[in-house]
Protein backbone atom coordinates (compact mmCIF):
# COMPACT_ATOMS: atom_id res chain seq x y z
CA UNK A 1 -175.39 -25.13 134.77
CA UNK A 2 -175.92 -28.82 134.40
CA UNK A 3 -179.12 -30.61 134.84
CA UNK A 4 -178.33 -32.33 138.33
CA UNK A 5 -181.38 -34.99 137.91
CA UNK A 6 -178.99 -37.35 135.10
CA UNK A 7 -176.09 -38.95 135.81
CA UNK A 8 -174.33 -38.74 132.34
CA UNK A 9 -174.52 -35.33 130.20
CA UNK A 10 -175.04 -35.92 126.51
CA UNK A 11 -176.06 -32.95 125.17
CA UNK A 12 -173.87 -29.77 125.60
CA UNK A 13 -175.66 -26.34 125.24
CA UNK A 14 -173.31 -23.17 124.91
CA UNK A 15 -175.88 -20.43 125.34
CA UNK A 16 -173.67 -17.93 123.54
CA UNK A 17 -175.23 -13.71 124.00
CA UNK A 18 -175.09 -11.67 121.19
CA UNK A 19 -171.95 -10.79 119.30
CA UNK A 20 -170.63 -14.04 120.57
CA UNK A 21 -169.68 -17.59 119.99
CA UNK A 22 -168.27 -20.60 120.73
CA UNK A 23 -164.75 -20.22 119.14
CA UNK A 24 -164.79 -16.61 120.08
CA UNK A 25 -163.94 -17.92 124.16
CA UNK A 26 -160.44 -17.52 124.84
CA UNK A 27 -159.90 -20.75 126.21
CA UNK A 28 -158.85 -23.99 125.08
CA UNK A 29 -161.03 -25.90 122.14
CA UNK A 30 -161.18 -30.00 122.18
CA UNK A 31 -163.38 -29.83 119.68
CA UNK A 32 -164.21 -28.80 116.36
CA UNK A 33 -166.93 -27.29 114.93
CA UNK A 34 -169.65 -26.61 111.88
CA UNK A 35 -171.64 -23.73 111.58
CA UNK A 36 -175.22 -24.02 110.84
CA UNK A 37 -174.96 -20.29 109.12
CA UNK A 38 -172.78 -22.20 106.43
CA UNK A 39 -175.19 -22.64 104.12
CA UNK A 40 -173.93 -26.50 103.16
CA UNK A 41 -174.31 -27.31 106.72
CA UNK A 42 -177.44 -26.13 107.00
CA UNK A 43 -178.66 -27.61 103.53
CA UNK A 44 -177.02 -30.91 104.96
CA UNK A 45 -178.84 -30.70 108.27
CA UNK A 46 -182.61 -30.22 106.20
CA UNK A 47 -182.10 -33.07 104.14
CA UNK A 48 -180.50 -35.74 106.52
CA UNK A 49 -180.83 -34.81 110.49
CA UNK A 50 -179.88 -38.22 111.30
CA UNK A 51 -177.27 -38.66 108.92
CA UNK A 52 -176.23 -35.13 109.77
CA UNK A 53 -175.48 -35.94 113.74
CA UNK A 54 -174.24 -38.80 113.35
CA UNK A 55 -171.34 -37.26 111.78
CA UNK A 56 -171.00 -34.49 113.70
CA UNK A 57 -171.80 -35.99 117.35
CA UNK A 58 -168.90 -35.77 119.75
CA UNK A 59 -166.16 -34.40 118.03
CA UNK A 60 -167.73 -31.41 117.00
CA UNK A 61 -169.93 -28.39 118.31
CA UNK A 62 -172.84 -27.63 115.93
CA UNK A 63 -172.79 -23.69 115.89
CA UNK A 64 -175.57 -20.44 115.50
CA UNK A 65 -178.22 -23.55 116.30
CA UNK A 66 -180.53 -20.71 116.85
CA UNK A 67 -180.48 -20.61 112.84
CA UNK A 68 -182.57 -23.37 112.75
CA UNK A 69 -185.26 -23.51 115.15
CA UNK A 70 -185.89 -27.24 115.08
CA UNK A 71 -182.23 -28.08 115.86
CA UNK A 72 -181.98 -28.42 119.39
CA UNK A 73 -185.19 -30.15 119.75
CA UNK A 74 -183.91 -32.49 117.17
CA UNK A 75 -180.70 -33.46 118.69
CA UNK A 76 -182.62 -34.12 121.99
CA UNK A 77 -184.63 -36.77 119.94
CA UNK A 78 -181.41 -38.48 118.11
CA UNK A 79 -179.85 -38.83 121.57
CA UNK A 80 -182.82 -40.54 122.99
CA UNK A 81 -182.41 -43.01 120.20
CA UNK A 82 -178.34 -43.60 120.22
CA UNK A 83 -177.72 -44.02 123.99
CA UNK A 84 -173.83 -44.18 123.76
CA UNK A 85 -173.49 -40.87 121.48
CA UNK A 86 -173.16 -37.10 122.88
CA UNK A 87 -173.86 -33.41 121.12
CA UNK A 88 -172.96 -30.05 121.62
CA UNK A 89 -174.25 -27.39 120.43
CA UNK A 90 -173.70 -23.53 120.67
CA UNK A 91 -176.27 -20.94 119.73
CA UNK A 92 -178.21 -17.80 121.08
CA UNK A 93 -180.53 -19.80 122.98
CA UNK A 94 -182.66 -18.22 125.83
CA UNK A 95 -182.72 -19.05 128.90
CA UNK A 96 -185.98 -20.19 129.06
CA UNK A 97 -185.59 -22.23 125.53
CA UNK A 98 -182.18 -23.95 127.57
CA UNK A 99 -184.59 -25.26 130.73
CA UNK A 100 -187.27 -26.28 128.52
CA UNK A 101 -184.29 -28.97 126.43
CA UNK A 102 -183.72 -28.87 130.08
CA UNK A 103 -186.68 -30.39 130.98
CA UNK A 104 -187.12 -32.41 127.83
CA UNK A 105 -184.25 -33.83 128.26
CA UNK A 106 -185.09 -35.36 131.66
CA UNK A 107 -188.13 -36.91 129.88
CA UNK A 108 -186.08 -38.51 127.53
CA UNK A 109 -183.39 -39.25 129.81
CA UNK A 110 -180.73 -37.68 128.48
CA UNK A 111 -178.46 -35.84 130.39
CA UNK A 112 -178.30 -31.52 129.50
CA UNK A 113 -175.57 -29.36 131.00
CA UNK A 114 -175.94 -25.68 129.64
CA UNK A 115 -173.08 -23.45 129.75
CA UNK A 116 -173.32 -19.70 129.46
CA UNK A 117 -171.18 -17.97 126.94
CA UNK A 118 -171.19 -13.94 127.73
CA UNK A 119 -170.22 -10.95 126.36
CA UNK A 120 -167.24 -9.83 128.20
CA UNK A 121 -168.18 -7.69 131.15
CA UNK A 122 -167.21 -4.60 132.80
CA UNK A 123 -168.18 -5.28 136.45
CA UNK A 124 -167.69 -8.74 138.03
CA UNK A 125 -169.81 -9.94 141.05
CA UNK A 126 -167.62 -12.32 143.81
CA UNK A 127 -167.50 -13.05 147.38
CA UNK A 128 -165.14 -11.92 149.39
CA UNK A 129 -164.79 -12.56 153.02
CA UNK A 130 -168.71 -13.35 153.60
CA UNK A 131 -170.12 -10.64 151.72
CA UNK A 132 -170.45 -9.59 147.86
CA UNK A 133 -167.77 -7.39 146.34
CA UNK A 134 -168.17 -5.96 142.76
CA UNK A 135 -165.02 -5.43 140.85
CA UNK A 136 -164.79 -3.49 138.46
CA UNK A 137 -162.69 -5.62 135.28
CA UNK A 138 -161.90 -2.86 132.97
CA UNK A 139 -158.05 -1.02 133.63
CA UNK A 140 -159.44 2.07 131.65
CA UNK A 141 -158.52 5.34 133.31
CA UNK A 142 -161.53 6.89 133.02
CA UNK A 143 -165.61 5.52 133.57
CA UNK A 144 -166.47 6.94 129.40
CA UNK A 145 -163.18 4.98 127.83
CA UNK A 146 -164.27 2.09 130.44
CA UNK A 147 -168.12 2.44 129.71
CA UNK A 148 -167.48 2.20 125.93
CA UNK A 149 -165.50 -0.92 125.97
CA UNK A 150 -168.16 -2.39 128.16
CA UNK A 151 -169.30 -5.79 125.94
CA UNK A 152 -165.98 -5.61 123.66
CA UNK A 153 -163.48 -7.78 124.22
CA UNK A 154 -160.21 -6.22 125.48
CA UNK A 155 -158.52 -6.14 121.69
CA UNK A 156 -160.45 -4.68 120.30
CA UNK A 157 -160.70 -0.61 118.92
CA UNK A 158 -163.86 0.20 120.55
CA UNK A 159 -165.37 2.43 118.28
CA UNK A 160 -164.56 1.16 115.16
CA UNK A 161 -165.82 -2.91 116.95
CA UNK A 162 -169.28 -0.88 117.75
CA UNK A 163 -169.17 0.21 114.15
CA UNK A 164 -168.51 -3.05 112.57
CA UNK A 165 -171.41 -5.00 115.08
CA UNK A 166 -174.13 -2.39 113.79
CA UNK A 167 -173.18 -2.67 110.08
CA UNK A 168 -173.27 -6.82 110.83
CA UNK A 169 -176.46 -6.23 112.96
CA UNK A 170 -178.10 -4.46 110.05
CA UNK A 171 -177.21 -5.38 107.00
CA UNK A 172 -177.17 -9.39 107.97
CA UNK A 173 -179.51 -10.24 110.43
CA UNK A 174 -181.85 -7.81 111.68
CA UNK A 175 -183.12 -6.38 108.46
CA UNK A 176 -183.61 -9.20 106.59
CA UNK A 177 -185.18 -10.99 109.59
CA UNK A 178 -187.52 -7.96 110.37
CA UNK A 179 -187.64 -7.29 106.36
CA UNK A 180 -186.96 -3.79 107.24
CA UNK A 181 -186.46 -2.09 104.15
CA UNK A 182 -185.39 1.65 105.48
CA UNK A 183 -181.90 1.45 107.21
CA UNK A 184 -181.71 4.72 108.24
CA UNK A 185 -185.22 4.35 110.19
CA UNK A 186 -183.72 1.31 112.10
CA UNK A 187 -180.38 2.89 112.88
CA UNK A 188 -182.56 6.25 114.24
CA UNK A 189 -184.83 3.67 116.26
CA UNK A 190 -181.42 1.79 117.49
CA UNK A 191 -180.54 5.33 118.66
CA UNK A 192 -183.75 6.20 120.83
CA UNK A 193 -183.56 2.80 122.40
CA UNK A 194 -179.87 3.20 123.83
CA UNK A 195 -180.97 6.95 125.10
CA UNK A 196 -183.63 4.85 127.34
CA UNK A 197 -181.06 2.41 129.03
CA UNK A 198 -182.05 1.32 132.25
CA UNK A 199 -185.45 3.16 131.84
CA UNK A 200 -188.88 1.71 131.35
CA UNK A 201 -189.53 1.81 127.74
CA UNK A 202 -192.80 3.50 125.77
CA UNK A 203 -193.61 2.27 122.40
CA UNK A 204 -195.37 5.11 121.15
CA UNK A 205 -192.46 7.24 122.25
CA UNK A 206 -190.37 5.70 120.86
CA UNK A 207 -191.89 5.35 117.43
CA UNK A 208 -192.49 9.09 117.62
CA UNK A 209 -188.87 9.99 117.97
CA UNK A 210 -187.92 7.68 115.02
CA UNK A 211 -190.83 7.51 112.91
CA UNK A 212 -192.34 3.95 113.26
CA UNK A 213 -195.40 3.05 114.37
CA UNK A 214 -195.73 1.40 118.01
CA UNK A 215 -196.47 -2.08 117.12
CA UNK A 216 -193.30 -2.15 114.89
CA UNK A 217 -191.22 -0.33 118.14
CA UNK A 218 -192.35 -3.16 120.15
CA UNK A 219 -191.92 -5.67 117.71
CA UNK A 220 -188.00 -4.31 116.91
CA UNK A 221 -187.30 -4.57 120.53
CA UNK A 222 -189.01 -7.60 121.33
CA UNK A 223 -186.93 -9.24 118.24
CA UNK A 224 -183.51 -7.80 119.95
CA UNK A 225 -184.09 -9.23 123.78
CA UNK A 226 -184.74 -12.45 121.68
CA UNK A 227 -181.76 -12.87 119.83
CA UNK A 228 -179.99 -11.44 123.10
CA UNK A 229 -178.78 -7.95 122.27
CA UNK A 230 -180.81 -6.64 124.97
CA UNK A 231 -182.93 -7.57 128.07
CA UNK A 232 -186.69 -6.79 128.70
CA UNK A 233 -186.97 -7.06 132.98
CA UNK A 234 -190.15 -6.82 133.76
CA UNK A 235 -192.33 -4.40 135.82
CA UNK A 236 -193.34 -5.64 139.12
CA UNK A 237 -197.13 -5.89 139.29
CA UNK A 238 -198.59 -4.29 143.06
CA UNK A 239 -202.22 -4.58 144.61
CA UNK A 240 -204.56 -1.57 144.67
CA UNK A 241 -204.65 1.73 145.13
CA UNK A 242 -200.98 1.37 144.29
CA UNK A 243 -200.71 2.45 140.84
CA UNK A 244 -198.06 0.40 139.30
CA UNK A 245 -195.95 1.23 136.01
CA UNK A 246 -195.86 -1.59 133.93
CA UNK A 247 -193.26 -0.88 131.44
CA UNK A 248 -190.01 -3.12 130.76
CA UNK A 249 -186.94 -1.84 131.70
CA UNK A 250 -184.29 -2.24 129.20
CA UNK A 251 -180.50 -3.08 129.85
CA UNK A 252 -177.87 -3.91 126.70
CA UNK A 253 -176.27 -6.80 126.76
CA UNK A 254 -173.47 -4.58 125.29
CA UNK A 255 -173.32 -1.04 127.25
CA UNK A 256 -171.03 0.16 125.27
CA UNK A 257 -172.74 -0.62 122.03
CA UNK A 258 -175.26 2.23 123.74
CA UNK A 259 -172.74 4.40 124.05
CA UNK A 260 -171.43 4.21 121.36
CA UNK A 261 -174.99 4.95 119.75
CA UNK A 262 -175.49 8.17 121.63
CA UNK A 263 -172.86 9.99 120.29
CA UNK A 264 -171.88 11.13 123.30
CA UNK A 265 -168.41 8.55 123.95
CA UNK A 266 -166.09 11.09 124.58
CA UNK A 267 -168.43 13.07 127.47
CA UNK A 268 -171.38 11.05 127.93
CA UNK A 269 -174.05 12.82 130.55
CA UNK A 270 -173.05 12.16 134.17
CA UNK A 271 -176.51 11.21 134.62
CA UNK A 272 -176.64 8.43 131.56
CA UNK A 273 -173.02 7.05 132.87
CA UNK A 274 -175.32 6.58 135.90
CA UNK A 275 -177.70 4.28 133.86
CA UNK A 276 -174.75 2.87 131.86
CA UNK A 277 -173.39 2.03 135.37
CA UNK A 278 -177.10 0.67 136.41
CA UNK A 279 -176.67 -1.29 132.88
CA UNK A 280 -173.16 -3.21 133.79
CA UNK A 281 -174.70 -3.95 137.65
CA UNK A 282 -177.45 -5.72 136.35
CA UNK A 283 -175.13 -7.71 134.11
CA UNK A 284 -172.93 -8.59 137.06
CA UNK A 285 -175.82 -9.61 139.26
CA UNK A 286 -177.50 -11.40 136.16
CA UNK A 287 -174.27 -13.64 135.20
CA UNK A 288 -173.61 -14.36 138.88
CA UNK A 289 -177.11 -15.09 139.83
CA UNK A 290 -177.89 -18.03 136.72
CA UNK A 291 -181.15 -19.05 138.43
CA UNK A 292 -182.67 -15.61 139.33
CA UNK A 293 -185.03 -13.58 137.71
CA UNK A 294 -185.01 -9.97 138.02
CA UNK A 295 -187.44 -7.46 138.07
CA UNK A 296 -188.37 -3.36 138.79
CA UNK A 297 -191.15 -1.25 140.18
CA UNK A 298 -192.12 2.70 139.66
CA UNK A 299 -195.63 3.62 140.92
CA UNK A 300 -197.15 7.10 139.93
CA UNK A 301 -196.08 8.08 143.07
CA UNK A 302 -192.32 7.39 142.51
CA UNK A 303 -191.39 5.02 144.68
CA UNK A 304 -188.90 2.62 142.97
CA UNK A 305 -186.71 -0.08 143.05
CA UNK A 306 -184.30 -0.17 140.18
CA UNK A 307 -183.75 -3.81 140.04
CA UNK A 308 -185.58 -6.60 142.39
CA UNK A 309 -183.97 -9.97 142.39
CA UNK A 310 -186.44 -12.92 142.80
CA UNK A 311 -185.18 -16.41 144.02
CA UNK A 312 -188.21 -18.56 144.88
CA UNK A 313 -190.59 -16.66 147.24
CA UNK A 314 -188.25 -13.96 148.15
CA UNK A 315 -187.56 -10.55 146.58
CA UNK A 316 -184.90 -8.52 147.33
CA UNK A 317 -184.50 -4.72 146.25
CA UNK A 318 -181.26 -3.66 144.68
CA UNK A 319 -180.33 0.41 144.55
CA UNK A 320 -177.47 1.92 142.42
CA UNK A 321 -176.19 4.94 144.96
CA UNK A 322 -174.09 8.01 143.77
CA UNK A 323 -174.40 10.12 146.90
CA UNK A 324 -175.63 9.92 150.60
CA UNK A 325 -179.04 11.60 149.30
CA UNK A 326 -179.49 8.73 147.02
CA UNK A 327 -179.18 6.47 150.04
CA UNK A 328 -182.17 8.66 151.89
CA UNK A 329 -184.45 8.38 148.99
CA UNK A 330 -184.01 4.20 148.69
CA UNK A 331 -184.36 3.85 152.26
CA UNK A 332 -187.97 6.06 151.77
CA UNK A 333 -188.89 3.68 148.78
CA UNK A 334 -187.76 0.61 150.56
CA UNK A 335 -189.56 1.59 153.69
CA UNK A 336 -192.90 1.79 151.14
CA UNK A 337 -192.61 -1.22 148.85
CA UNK A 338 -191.83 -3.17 152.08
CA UNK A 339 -195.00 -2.20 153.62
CA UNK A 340 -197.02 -3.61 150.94
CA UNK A 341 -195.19 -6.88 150.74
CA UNK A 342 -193.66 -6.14 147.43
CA UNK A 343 -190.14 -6.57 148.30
CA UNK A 344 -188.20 -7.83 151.87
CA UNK A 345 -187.06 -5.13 154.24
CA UNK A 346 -183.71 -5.35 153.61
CA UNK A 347 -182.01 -4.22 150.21
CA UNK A 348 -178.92 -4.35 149.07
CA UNK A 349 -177.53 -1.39 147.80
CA UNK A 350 -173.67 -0.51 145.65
CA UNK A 351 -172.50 3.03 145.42
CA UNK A 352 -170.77 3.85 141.75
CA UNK A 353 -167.22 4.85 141.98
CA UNK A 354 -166.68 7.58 140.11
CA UNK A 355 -163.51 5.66 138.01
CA UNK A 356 -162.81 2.18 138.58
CA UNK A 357 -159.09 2.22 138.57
CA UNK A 358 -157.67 5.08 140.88
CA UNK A 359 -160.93 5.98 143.12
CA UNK A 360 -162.15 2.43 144.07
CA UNK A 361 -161.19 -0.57 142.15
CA UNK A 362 -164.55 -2.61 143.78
CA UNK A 363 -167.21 -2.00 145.45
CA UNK A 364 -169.16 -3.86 148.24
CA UNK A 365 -173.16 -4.97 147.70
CA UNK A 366 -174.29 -3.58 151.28
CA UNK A 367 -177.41 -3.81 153.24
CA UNK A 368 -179.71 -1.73 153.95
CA UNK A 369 -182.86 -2.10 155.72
CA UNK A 370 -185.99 -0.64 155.79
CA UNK A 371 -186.87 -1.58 159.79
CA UNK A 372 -183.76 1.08 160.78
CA UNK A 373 -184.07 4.96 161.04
């Protein structure tokens, strides 16, 4: 994504998810890099910001900016005062921290092209001959080996990679960020939260099943969508007397890190490879849609829509199908939230294949429309 409004880019943003980074990409490097979590970078950077990009501007990419909070907003402010130099810099930064350097950039006229750096994924969205077609990018014979290698990249040993990111998520970054003193609390709250994938999330739930309190659940979680392990969508607000749910809906930026959690790799629920499923979608739809923002809805009454993409004033439902009975029961919900304005008549809608390699290698984002019987 680069900020259309300059004519010259000067500041490079690699907005890297979790578990990734710039060198990690397999393609080819022009530059070289430092890495802010190097503590002599980041010692240098403190003491001399000026002196600090000025040696590092356009040979290098300044990594893990997200590190040191006043970094990016820093840079933005040397390159308004040295016209003829560029920056790069690569970090887990947000997408709404990326539009507001974004923005700030266009104050200060400097140029800010922001490039997304994702975990690898297991379904890819494309277009094929007019319409969307969702291919499935994992060769694994079956949807469990495929599901757990969902975030990993292709090298790696699965289990023991998911076993390596916790021990690094715990021991190095979470915990001492969170000063969390009782691992085995954290790892039994990790737990709970990968059982709710795709679901609407209750803090005092969840705290029960692990034993924290509900302001520390929501805290946890809050801390994770941050730093990009997960993401919060939000619950899609509706008018009276519909009674609205207003919980976030949680999807892993990793699904097979929530696997993985659950114990359950080898024979995972057919109904949570359903969610897992739900999980990669919304990650296909997310990377191919950079400017969208998603949503959900569940009123008391259960009408749903799993995921609602929003681009400008419209709002489109999205429903996950397994069998023809699925289909009946969007087409009811549809039929409702379209009534009351909440989403447009027509939905698109993807039926899972029950393996991606020998029973359909893609699957095509249909409509379906609430105005037909």
């Amino acid at each position: 994504m680069t900020d259309d409004a300059t004519a010259f880019v000067r500041l490079h943003l690699f907005a890297c998810e979790a578990a990734r980074s710039y060198t990690q990409d397999d393609s080819p490097r022009t530059r070289l890099t430092v890495d802010l979590a190097d503590i002599r970078a980041w010692r240098f950077f403190k003491a001399a910001p000026e002196a600090f990009f000025e040696q590092y501007a356009s040979d290098y990419v300044i990594e893990n900016v997200h590190l040191e909070p006043r970094c990016a907003q820093a840079a933005l402010e040397w390159l308004a005062e040295h016209p003829v130099s560029e920056l790069a810099l690569s970090g887990r930064l947000l997408r709404e921290k990326t539009q507001s350097l974004v923005e700030r950039g266009r104050t200060l006229d400097v140029g800010v092209a922001v490039h997304e750096l994702t975990a690898p994924r297991l379904l890819t969205l494309v277009k094929s001959e007019g319409t969307l077609v969702l291919h499935a990018s994992s060769a694994a014979p079956q949807w469990a080996q495929a599901l757990l290698g969902a975030g990993a990249p292709a090298s790696a040993a699965a289990h023991s990679y998911w076993a390596q990111i916790v021990r690094g998520l715990l021991t190095q970054e979470v915990l001492p960020d969170l000063r969390i003193r009782d691992k085995n609390q954290f790892f039994s709250y990790l737990k709970a939260l990968a059982a709710r994938t795709a679901q609407g999330l209750n803090w005092a739930a969840i705290g029960e099943e692990c034993g924290a309190s509900a302001p520390s659940v929501r805290q946890w979680t809050q801390y994770l969508h941050a730093a990009r392990w997960i993401t919060l969508v939000p619950a899609v607000r509706a008018a009276a007397p519909r009674r609205a749910k207003l919980r976030p809906k949680l999807y892993w930026t990793h699904p097979g890190l929530a696997l993985w959690l659950t114990d359950s790799s080898s024979n995972p629920a057919p109904e949570f490879v359903t969610r897992l499923y739900e999980n990669a979608l919304f990650l296909a739809l997310k990377t191919a849609l950079p400017t969208a923002a998603f949503g959900h809805f569940l009123d008391t009454n259960n009408v749903y829509a799993p995921l609602i993409i929003e681009q400008g004033a419209h709002r489109q439902a999205v429903y996950p199908l397994t069998c023809d009975a699925d289909r009946d029961e969007a087409l009811r919900c549809l039929k409702s939230l379209a009534k009351g304005g909440i989403v447009e008549p027509a939905a698109r809608s993807v039926t899972q294949p029950a393996d991606p390699r020998t029973d359909a290698p893609f699957a095509r984002l249909s409509l379906i429309s609430s105005t037909k019987d």
